[in-house]
C-alpha atoms as a PDB file:
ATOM      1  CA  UNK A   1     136.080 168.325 -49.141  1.00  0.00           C
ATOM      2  CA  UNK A   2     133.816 165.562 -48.462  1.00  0.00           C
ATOM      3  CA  UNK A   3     131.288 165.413 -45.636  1.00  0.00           C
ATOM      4  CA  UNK A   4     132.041 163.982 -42.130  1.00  0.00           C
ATOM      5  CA  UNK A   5     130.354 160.382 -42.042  1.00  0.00           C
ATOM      6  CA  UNK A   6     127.910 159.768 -39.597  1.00  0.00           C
ATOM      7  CA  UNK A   7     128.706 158.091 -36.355  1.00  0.00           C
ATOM      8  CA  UNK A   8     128.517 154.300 -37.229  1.00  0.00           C
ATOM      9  CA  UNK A   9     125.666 152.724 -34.806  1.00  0.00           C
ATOM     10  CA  UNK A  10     126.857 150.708 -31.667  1.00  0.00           C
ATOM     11  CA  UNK A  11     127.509 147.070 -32.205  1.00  0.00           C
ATOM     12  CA  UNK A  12     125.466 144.440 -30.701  1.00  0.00           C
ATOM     13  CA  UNK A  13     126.541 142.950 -27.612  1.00  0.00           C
ATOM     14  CA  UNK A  14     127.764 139.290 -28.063  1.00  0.00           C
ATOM     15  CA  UNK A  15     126.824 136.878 -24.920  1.00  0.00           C
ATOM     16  CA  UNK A  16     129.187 134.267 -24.732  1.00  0.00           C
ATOM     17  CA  UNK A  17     127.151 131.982 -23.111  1.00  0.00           C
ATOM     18  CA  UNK A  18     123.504 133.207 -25.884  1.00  0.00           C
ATOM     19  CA  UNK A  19     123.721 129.959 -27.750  1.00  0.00           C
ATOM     20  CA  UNK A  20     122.538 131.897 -30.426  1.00  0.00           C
ATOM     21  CA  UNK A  21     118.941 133.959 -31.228  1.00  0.00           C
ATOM     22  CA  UNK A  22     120.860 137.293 -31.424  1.00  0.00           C
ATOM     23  CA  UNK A  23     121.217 140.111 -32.172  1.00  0.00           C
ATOM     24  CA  UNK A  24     121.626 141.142 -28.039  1.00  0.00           C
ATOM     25  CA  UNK A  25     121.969 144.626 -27.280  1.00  0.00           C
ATOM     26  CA  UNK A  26     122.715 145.881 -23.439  1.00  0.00           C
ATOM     27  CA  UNK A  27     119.816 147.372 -21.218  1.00  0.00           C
ATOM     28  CA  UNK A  28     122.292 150.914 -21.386  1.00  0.00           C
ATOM     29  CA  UNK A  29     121.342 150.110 -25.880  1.00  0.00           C
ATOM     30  CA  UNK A  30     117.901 149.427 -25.485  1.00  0.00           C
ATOM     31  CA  UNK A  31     116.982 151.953 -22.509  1.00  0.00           C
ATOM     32  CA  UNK A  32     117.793 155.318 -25.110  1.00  0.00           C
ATOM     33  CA  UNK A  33     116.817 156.258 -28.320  1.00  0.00           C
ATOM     34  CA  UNK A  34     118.157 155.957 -30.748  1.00  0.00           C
ATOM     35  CA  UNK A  35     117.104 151.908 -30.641  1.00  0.00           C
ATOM     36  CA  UNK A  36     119.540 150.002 -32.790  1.00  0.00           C
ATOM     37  CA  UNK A  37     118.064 149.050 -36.022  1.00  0.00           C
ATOM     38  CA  UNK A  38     116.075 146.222 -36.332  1.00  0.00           C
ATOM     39  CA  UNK A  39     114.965 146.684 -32.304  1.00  0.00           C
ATOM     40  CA  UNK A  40     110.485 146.107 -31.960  1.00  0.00           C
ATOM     41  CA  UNK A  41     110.705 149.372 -29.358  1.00  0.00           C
ATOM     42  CA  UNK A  42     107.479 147.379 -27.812  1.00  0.00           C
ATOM     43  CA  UNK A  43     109.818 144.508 -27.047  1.00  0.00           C
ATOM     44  CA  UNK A  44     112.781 145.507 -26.056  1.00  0.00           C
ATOM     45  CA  UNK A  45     113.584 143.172 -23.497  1.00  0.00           C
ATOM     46  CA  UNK A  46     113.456 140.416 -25.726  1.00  0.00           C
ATOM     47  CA  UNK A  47     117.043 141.652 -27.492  1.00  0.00           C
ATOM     48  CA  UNK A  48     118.943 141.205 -23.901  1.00  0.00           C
ATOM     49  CA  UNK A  49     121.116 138.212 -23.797  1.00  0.00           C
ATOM     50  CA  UNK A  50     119.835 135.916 -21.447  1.00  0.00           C
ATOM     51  CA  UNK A  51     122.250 135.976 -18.957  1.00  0.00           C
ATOM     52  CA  UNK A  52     121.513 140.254 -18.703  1.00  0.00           C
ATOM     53  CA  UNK A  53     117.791 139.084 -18.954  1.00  0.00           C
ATOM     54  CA  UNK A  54     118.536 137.315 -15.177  1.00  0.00           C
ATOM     55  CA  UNK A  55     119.927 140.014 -14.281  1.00  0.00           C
ATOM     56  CA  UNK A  56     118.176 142.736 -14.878  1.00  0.00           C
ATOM     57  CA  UNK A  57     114.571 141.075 -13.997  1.00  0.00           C
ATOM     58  CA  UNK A  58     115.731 138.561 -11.877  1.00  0.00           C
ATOM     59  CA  UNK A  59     113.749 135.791 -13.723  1.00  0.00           C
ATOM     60  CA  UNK A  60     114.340 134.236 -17.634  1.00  0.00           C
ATOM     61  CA  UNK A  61     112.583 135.472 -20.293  1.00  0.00           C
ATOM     62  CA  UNK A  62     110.182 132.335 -20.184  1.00  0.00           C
ATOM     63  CA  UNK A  63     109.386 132.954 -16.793  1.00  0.00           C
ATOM     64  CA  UNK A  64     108.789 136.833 -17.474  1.00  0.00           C
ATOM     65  CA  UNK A  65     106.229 136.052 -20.270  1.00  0.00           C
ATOM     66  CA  UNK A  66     104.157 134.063 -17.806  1.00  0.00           C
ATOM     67  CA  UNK A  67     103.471 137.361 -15.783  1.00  0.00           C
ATOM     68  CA  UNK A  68     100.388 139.449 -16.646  1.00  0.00           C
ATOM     69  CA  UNK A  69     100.804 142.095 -19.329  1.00  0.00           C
ATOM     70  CA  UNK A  70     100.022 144.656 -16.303  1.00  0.00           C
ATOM     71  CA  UNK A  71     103.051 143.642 -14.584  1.00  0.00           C
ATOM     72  CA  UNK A  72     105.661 142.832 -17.343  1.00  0.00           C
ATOM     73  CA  UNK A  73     105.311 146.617 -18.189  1.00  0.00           C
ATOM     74  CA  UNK A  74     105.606 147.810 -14.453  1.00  0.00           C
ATOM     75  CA  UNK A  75     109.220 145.290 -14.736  1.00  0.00           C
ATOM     76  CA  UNK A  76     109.984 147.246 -18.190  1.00  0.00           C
ATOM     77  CA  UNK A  77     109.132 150.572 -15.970  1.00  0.00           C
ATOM     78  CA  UNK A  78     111.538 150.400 -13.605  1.00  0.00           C
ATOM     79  CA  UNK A  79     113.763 149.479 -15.631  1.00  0.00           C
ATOM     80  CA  UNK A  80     113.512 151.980 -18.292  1.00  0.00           C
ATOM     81  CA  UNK A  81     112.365 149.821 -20.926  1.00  0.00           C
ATOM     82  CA  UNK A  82     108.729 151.136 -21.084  1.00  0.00           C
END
């Protein structure tokens, strides 16, 4: 008998409104381990889809990268992505 395939990894979340830059993956993805492949573990925020991005940090991503270093890992913190 053959041997029972492993679980195929979760499929990256498509943003309607992403205009492209993928692959997006949702904060649930990118809070666990196993990462998906291809995810910089240092950067995870960067693989939400913008419109997540809003929500989860209440700011875009451009605006986020203007904050100190200091505080965009206190953001990833509470939010599990640290």
């Amino acid at each position: 008998p053959k041997p029972a395939a492993a679980p195929a990894p979760p499929a990256p979340a498509q943003a309607a409104s992403s205009g492209g830059g993928g692959p997006f993956y949702t904060l649930q993805q990118l809070s666990q381990p196993p990462f998906p492949d291809g995810v910089d573990s240092a950067k995870r925020e960067l693989y939400l889809a913008d419109g997540e991005f809003v929500e989860v940090f209440n700011c875009s991503k451009a605006e986020f990268a203007k904050n100190p270093q200091w505080k965009q890992e206190l953001l990833k913190r509470k939010k599990g992505l640290f």
